[in-house]
C-alpha atoms as a PDB file:
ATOM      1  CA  UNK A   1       0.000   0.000   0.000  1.00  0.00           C
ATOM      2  CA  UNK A   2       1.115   3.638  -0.491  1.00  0.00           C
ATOM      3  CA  UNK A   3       2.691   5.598   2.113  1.00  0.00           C
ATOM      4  CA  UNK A   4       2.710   9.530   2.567  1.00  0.00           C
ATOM      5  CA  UNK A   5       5.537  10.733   2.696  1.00  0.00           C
ATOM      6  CA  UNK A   6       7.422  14.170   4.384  1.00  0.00           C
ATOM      7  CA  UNK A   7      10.533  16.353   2.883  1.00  0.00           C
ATOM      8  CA  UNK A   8      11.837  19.574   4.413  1.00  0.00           C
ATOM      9  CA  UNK A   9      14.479  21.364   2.541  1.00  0.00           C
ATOM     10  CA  UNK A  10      16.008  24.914   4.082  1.00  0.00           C
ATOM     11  CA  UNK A  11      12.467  26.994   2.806  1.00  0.00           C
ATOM     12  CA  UNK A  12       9.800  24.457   2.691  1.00  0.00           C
ATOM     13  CA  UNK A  13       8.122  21.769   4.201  1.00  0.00           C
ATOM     14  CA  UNK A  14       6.384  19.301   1.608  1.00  0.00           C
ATOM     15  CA  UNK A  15       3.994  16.902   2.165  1.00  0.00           C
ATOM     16  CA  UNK A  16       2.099  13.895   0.094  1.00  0.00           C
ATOM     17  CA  UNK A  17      -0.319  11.883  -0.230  1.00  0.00           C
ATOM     18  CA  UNK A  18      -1.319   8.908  -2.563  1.00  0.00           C
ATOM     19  CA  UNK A  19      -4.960   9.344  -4.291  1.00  0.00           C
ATOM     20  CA  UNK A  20      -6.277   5.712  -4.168  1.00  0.00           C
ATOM     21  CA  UNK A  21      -9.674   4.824  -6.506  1.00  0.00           C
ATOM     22  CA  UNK A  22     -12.156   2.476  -4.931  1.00  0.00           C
ATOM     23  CA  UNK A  23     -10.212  -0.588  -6.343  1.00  0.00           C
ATOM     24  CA  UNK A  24      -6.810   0.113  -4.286  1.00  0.00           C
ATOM     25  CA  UNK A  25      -4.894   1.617  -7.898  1.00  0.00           C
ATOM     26  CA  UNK A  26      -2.938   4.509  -7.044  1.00  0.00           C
ATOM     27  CA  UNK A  27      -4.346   7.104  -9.546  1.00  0.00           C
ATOM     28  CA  UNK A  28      -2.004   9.886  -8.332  1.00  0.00           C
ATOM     29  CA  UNK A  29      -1.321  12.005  -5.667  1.00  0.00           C
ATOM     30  CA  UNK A  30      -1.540  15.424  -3.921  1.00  0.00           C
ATOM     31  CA  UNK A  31       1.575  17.446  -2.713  1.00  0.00           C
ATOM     32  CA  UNK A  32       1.710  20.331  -0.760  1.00  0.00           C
ATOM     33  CA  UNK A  33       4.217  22.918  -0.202  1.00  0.00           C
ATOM     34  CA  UNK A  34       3.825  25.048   3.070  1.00  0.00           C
ATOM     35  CA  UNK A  35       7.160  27.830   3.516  1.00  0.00           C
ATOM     36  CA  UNK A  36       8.439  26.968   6.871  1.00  0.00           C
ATOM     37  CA  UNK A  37       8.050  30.669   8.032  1.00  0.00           C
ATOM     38  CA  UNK A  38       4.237  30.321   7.735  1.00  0.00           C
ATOM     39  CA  UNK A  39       4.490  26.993   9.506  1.00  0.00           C
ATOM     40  CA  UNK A  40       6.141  28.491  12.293  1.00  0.00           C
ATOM     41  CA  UNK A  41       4.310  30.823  13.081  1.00  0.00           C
ATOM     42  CA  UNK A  42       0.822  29.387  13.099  1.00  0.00           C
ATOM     43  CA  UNK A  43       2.694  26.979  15.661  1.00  0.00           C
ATOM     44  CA  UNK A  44       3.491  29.458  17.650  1.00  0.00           C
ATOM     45  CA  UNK A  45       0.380  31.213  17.970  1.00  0.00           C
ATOM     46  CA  UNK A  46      -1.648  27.637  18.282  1.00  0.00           C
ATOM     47  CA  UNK A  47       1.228  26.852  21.321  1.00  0.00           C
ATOM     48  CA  UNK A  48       1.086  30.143  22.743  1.00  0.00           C
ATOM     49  CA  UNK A  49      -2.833  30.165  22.452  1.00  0.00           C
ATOM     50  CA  UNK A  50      -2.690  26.364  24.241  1.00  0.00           C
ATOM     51  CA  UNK A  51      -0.483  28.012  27.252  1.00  0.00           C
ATOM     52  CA  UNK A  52      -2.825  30.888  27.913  1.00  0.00           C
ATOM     53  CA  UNK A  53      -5.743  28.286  28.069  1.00  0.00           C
ATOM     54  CA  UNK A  54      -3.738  25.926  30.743  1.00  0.00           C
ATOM     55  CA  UNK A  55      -2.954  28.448  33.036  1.00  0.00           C
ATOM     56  CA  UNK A  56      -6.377  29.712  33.005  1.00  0.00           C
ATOM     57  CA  UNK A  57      -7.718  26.348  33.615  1.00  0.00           C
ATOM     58  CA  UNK A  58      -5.024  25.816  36.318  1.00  0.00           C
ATOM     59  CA  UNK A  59      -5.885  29.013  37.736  1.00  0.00           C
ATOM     60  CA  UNK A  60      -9.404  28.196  37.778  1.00  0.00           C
ATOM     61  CA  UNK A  61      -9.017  24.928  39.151  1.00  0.00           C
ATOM     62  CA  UNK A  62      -6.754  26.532  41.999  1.00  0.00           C
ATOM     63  CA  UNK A  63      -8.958  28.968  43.064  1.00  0.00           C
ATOM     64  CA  UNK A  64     -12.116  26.469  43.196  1.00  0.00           C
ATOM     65  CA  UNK A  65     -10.097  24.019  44.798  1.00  0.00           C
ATOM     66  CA  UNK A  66      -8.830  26.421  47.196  1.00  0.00           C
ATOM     67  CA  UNK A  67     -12.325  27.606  48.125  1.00  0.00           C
ATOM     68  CA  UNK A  68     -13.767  24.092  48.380  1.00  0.00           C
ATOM     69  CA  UNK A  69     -11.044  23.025  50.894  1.00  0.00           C
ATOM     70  CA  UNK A  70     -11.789  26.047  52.472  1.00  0.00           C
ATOM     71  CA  UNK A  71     -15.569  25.214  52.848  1.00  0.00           C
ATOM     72  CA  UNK A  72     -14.567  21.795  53.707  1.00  0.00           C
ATOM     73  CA  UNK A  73     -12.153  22.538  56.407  1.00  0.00           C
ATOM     74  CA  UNK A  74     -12.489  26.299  57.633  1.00  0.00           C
ATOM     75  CA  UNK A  75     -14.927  25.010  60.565  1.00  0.00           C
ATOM     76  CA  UNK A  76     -12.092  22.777  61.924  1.00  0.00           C
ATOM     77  CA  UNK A  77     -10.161  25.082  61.620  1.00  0.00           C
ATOM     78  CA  UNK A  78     -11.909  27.044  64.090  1.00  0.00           C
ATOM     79  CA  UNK A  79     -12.262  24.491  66.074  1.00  0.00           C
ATOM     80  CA  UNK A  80      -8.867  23.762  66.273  1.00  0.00           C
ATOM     81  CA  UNK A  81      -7.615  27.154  67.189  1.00  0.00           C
ATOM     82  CA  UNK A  82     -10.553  28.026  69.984  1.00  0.00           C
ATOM     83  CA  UNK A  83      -8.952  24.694  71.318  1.00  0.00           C
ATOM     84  CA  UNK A  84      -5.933  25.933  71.167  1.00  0.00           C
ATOM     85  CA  UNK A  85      -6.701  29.662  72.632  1.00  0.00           C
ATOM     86  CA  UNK A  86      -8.821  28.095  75.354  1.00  0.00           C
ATOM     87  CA  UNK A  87      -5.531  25.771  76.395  1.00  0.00           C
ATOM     88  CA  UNK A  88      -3.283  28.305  76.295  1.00  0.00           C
ATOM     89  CA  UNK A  89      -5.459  30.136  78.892  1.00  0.00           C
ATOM     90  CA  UNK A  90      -6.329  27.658  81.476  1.00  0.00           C
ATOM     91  CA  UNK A  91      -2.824  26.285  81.534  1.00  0.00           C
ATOM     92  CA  UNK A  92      -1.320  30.574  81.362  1.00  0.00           C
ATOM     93  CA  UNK A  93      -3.917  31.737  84.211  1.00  0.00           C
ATOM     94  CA  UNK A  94      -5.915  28.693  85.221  1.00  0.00           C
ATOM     95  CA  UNK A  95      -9.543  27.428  85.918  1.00  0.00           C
ATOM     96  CA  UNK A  96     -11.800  25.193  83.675  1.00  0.00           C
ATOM     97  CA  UNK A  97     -12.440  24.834  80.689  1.00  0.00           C
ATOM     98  CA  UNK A  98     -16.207  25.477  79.671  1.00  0.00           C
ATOM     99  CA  UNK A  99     -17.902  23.752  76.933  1.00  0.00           C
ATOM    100  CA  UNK A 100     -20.073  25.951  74.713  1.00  0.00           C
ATOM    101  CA  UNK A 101     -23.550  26.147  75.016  1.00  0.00           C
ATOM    102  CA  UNK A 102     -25.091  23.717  72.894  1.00  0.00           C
ATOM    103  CA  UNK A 103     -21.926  22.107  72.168  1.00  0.00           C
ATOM    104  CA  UNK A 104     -21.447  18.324  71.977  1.00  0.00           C
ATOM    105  CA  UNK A 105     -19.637  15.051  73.559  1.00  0.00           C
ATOM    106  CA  UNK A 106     -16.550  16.285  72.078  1.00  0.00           C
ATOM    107  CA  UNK A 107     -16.736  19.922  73.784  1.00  0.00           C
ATOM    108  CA  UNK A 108     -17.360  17.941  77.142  1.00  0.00           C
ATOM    109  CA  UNK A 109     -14.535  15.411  76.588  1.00  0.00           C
ATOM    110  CA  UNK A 110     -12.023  18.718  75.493  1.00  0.00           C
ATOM    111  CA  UNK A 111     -13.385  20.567  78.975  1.00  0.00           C
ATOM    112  CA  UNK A 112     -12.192  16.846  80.784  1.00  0.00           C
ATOM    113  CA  UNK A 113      -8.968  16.732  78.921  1.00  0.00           C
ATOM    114  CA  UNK A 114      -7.986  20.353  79.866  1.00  0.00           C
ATOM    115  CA  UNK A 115      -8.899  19.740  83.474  1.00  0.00           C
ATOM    116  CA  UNK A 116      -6.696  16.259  83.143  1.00  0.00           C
ATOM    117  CA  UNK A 117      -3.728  18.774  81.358  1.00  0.00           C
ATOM    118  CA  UNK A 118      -3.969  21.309  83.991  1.00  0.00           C
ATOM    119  CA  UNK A 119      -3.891  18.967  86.764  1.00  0.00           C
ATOM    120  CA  UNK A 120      -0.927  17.222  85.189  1.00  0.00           C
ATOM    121  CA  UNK A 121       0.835  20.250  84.910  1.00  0.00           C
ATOM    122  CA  UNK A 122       0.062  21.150  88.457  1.00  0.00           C
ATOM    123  CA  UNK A 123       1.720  17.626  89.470  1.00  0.00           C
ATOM    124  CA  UNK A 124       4.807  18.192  87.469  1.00  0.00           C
ATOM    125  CA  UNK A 125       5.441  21.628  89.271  1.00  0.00           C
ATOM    126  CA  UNK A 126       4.687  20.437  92.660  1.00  0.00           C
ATOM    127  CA  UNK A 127       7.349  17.468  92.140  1.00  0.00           C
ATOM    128  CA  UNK A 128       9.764  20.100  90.101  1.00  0.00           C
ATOM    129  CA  UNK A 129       9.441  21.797  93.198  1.00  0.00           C
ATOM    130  CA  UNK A 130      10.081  19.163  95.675  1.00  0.00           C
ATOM    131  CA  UNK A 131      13.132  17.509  93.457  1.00  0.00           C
ATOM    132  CA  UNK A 132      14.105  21.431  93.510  1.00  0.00           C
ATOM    133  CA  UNK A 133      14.032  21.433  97.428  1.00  0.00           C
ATOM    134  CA  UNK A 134      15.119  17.824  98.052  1.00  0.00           C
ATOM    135  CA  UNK A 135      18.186  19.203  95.851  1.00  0.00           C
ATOM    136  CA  UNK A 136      19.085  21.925  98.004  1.00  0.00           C
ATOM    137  CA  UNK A 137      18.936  19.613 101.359  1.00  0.00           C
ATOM    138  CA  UNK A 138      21.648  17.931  99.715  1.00  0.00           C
END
């Protein structure tokens, strides 16, 4: 069977193809002649055209994945740093933890792990102390 065929010379790119009647018999063929200037340049443009669609599409993508992780995980977020304030304050000044209104089994069992931290905190300076003072009888 026939092949097309390619030939680029220093101006021109050249390209053919067999013309094939409904019996297989190679009746002739079409060439055509493109200057590689032209060919170039519509490459170009069609490549530069392709990266300005990509990084649209990438920025789009960004931005709505960006906003659905932020929908997915801005409430833990929260969560995580009035945890974090609320430690920092019983364990800087003291007292209790107090679950919020409404709040559920987690809030309660965060209130009883604070209490637990503080109180563990409390042992480990009394003993500091004590080693402290044992240290000096010595």
């Amino acid at each position: 069977m026939p092949q097309s065929f390619s030939v680029e010379d220093e101006d021109n790119l050249i390209v053919g193809l067999p013309l094939v009647n409904n019996l297989g018999k190679v009746e002739g063929g079409v060439v055509l002649r493109y200057p590689i200037a032209y060919v170039e340049k519509g490459v170009s443009g069609l490549l530069s055209q392709l990266l300005k669609s990509i990084a649209v599409a990438l920025v789009a993508a960004s931005a709505v994945a960006v906003f659905g992780l932020y929908l997915l995980f801005g409430g833990v977020g929260r969560k995580l740093g009035s945890m974090e304030r609320t430690m920092g304050e019983v364990l800087a000044v003291g007292g209790h933890a107090i679950p919020e209104g409404g709040g559920d089994s987690f809030e309660e069992r965060f209130a009883e792990f604070v209490a637990k931290t503080r109180e563990t905190v409390d042992h480990v300076k009394d003993a500091t102390d004590e080693v402290g003072r044992l240290d000096r009888l010595m």
